[in-house]
Protein backbone atom coordinates (compact mmCIF):
# COMPACT_ATOMS: atom_id res chain seq x y z
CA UNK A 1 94.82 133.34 147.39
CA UNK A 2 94.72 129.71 145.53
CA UNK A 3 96.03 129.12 142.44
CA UNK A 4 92.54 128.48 141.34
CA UNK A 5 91.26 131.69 142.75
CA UNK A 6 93.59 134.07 140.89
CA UNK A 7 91.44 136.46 138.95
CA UNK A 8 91.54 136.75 135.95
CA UNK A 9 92.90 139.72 133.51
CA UNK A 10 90.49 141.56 132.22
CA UNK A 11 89.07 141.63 128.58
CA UNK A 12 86.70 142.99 126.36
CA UNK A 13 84.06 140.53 125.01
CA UNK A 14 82.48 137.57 126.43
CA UNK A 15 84.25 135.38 124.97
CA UNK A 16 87.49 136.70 125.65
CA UNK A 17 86.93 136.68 129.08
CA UNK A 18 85.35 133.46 129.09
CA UNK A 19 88.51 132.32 127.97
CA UNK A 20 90.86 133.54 130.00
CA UNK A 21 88.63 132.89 133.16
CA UNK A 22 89.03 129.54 132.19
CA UNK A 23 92.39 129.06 131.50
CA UNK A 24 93.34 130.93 135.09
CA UNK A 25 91.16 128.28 137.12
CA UNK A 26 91.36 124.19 137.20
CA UNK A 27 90.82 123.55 133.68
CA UNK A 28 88.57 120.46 132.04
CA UNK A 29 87.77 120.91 128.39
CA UNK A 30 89.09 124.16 126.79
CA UNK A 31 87.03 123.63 123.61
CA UNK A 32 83.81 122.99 125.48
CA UNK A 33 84.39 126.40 127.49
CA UNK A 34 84.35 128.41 123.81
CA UNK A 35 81.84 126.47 122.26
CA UNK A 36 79.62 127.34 124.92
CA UNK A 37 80.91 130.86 125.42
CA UNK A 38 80.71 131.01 121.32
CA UNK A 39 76.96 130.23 121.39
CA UNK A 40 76.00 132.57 123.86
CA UNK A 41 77.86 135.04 122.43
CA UNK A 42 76.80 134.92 118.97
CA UNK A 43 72.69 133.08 119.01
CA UNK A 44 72.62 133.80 115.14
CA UNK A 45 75.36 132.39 113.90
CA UNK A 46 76.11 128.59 112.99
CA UNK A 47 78.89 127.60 114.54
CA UNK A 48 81.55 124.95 113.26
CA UNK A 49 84.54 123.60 115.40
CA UNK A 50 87.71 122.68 112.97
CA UNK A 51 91.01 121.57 114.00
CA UNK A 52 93.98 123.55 112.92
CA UNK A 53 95.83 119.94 111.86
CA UNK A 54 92.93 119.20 109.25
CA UNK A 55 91.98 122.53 108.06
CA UNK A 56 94.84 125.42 108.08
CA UNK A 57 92.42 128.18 107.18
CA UNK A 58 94.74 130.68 107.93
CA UNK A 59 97.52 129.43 106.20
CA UNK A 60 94.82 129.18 103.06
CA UNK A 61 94.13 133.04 103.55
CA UNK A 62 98.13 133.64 103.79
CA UNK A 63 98.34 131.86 100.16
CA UNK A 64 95.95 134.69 98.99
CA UNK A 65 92.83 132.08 98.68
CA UNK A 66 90.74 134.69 101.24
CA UNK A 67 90.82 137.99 103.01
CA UNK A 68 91.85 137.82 106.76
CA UNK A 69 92.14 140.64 109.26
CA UNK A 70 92.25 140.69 112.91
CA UNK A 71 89.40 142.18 114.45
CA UNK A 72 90.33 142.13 118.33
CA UNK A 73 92.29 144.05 120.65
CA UNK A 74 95.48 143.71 121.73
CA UNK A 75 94.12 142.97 125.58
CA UNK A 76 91.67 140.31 124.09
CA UNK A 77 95.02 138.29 121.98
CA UNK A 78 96.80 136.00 123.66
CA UNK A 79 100.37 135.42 122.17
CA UNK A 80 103.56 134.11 122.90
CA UNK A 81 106.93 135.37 121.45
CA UNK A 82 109.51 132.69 120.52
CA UNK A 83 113.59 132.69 119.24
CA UNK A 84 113.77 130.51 115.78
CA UNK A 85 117.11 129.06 115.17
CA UNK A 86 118.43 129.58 112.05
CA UNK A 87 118.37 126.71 109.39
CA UNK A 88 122.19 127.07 108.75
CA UNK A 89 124.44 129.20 110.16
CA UNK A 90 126.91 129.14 107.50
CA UNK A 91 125.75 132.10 105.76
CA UNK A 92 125.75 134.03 109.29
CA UNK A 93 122.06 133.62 109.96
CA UNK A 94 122.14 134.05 113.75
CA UNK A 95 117.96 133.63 114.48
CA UNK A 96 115.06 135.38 115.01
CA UNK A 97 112.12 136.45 116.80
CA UNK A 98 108.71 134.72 116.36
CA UNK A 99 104.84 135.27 117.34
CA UNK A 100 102.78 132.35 118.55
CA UNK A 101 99.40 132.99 118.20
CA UNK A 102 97.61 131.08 121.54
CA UNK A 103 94.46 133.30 121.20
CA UNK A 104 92.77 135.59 118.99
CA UNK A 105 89.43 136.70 116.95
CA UNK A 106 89.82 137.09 113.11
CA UNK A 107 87.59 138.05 110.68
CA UNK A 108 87.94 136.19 107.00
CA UNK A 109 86.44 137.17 103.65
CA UNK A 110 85.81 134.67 100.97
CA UNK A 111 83.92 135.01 97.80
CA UNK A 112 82.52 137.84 99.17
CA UNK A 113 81.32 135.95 102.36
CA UNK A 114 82.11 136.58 105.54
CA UNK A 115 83.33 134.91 108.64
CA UNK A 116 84.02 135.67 112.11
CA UNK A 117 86.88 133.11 113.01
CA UNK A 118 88.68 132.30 116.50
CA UNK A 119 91.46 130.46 116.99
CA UNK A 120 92.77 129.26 120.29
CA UNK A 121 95.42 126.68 122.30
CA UNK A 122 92.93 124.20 123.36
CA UNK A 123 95.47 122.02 124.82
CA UNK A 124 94.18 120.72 128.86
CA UNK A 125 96.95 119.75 130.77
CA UNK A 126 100.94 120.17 131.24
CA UNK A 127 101.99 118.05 128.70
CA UNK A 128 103.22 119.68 125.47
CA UNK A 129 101.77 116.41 123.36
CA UNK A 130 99.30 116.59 121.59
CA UNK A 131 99.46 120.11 120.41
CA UNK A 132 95.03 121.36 119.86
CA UNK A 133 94.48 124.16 118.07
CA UNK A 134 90.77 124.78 117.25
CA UNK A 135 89.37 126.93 114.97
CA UNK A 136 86.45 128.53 115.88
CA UNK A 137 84.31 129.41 112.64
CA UNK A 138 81.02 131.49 112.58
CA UNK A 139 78.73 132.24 109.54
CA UNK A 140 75.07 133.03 109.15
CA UNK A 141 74.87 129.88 106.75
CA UNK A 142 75.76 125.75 107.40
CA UNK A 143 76.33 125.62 103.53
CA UNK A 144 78.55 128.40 102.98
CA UNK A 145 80.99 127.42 105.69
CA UNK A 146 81.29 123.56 104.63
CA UNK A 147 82.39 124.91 100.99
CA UNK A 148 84.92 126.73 102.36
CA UNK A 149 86.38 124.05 104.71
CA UNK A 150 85.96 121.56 101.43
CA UNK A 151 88.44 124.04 99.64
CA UNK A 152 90.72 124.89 102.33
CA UNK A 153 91.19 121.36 103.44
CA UNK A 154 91.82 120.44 99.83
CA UNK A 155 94.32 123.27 100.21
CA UNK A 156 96.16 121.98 103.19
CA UNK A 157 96.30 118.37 102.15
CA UNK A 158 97.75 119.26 99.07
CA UNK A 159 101.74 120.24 98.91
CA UNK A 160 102.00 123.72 97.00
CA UNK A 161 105.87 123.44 95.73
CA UNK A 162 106.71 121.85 99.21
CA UNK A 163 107.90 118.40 100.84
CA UNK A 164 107.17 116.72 103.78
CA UNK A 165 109.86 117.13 106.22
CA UNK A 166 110.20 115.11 109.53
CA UNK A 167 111.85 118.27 111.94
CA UNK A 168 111.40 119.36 115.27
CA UNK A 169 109.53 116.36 116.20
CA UNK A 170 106.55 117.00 113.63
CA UNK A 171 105.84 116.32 109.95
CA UNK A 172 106.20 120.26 108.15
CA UNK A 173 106.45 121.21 104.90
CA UNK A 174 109.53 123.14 103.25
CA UNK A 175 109.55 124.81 100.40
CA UNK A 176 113.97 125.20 100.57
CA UNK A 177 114.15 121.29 100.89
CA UNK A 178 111.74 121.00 97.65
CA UNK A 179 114.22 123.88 95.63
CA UNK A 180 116.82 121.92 96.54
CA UNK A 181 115.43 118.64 94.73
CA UNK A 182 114.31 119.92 92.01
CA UNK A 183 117.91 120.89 91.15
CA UNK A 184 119.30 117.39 91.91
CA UNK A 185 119.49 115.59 88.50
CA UNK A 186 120.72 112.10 88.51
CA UNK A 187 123.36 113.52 85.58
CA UNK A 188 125.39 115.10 88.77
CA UNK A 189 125.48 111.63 90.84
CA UNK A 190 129.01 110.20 90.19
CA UNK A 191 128.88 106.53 90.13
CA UNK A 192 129.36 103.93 87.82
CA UNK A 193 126.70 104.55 84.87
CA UNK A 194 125.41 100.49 84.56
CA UNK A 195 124.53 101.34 88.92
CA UNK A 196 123.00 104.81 87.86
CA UNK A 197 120.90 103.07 85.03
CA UNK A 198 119.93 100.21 87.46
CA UNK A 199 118.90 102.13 90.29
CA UNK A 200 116.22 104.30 88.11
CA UNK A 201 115.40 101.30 86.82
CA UNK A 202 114.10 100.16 89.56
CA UNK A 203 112.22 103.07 90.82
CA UNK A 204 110.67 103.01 87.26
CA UNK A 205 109.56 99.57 87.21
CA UNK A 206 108.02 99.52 91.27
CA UNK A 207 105.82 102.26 90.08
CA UNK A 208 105.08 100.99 86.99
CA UNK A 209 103.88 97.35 88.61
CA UNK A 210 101.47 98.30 90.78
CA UNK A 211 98.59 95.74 88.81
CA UNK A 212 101.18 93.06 88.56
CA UNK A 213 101.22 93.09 92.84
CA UNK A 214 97.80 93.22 93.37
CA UNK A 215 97.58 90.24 90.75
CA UNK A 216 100.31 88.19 92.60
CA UNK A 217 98.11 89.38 95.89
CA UNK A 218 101.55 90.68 97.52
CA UNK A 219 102.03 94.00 99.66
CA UNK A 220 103.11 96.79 96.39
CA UNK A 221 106.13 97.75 98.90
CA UNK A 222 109.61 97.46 97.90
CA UNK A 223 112.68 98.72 99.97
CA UNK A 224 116.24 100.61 98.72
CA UNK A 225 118.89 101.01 101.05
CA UNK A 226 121.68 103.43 100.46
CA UNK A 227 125.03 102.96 102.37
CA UNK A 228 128.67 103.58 102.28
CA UNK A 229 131.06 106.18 103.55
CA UNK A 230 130.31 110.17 103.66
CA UNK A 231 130.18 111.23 100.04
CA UNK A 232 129.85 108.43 98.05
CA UNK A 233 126.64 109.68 96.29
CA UNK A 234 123.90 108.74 99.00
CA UNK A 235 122.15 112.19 99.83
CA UNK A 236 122.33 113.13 95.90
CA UNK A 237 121.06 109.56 94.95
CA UNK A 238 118.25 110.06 96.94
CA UNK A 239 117.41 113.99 96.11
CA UNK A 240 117.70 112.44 92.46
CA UNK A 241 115.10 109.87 92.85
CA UNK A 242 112.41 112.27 94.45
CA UNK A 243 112.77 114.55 91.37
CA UNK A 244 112.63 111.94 89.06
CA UNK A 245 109.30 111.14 90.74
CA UNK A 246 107.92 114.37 91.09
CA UNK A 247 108.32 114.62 86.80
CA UNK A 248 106.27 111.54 86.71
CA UNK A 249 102.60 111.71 85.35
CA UNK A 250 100.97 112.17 87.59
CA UNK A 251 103.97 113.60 90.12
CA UNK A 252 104.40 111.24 93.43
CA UNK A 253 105.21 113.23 96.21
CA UNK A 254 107.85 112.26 98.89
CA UNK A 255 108.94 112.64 102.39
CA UNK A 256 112.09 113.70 103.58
C-alpha cells in the first residue's frame, strides 16, 4: 500500500468524507475539494467562501454577537490538541492544554437566521506558512449572508479593549497587554519633568499636524527612539504614550 492509496477513515456525511479522502491522497487545492463537495452536498443553499484572517465569525459568535453550536459528530471533527505555555511563570502558571479546531460543521444563529457553517485547515503542502483557514458559510439567501459578514468583519477589524501584539510570529490581540496600559500614567514615569513635558509634547503636536504635512507635501511620519540602561523609564514611557493616545478623540490605537 502507497501512501496515496491509504484509505481513508470513515465518516458520516459527504462532505466529511470528501474531506478526509482528500487530505489522505496527493493533495492540490483543499478549498476547491469542499467547495465542490459543499455544492453537491447542499444544491439549495448559496454558498460563500470567507477566510478566517478577514472574517473571524466564530470569534464574533464567542463575543455573544450570534448563536453557535456544533452540529457534527465527533468522527466527522477533525482536531488537534496542543500544550500553551504560560504567559509568566512567576505566579506558578505551569501551562495548559489546548484544542485546535482543523475540521468541523457548525451551525450559527443570527437575528433569527440561520447558517450552516464549516470551517477547515485548507493549508496544501508541508510548509506551516501561510496558515488557510476557510470558512465555509451556507444560507438559503445571498443578502442575508453578506450582512452578516459586513458586521462580523467590522467586528474583527475593530480592537474590543485589546492591542495588537507582535507574538509567536503573528500579529494577535491581548486584552492583559491593553489592562496593563491603561494603568500606565505618565505621572508614574520618573524623569526630569521639562523631558516628561517635552516628550508628550511631541506626541501631541505629530497628531495634531497632520494638515500642516500634507500642506508641506512631506510623508506625516515622525520617529521617537527610547534608549538607555534597564530601568531608566523606557517600557513605562512608552505604555504612557499609548494611553495617552487611546484618551484622544477619537482614540488611536497602537501596536505593541
Amino acid at each position: 500500500m502507497t501512501l496515496g492509496s491509504r484509505p481513508a477513515p470513515p465518516a458520516h456525511n459527504h462532505t466529511s468524507r470528501a474531506y478526509f479522502e482528500h487530505a489522505t491522497a496527493p493533495r492540490i487545492n483543499t478549498d476547491a475539494v469542499l467547495v465542490t463537495a459543499l455544492r453537491a452536498e447542499y444544491p439549495n443553499l448559496h454558498l460563500t467562501v470567507v477566510p478566517h484572517t478577514s472574517i473571524d465569525l466564530f470569534g464574533y459568535a464567542r463575543a455573544g454577537n450570534a448563536g453557535l453550536a456544533a452540529i457534527d459528530s465527533e468522527k466527522d471533527r477533525l482536531t488537534w490538541r496542543r500544550f500553551i505555555s504560560p504567559a509568566t511563570r512567576l505566579d506558578g502558571d505551569t501551562g495548559d492544554l489546548g484544542t485546535e479546531l482543523k475540521f468541523g460543521k457548525f451551525l450559527l444563529d443570527w437575528h433569527n437566521t440561520e447558517y450552516i457553517v464549516h470551517i477547515a485547515d485548507c493549508r496544501d503542502g508541508s510548509s506551516a506558512y501561510p496558515s488557510l483557514v476557510n470558512q465555509y458559510v451556507l444560507s438559503p439567501s445571498v443578502a442575508t449572508t453578506n450582512v452578516l459578514l459586513l458586521e462580523a468583519g467590522k467586528w474583527t477589524s475593530t480592537l474590543h479593549a485589546e492591542i495588537w501584539v507582535f507574538d509567536g510570529g503573528y500579529w494577535q490581540k491581548s486584552r492583559e497587554l491593553y489592562e496593563s496600559i491603561v494603568k500606565a500614567s505618565w505621572d508614574d514615569v520618573i524623569l526630569d519633568p521639562a523631558m516628561k513635558k517635552s516628550l508628550q509634547a511631541d506626541v501631541k503636536n505629530f497628531f495634531a499636524s497632520r494638515e500642516t504635512y500634507a500642506k508641506l507635501k512631506v510623508p506625516w511620519k515622525r520617529g521617537i527612539i527610547y534608549y538607555g540602561p534597564p530601568g531608566n523609564g523606557k517600557t513605562i514611557s512608552v505604555k504612557a504614550t499609548m494611553n495617552l493616545l487611546y484618551k484622544r478623540s477619537p482614540p488611536i490605537p497602537t501596536l505593541y
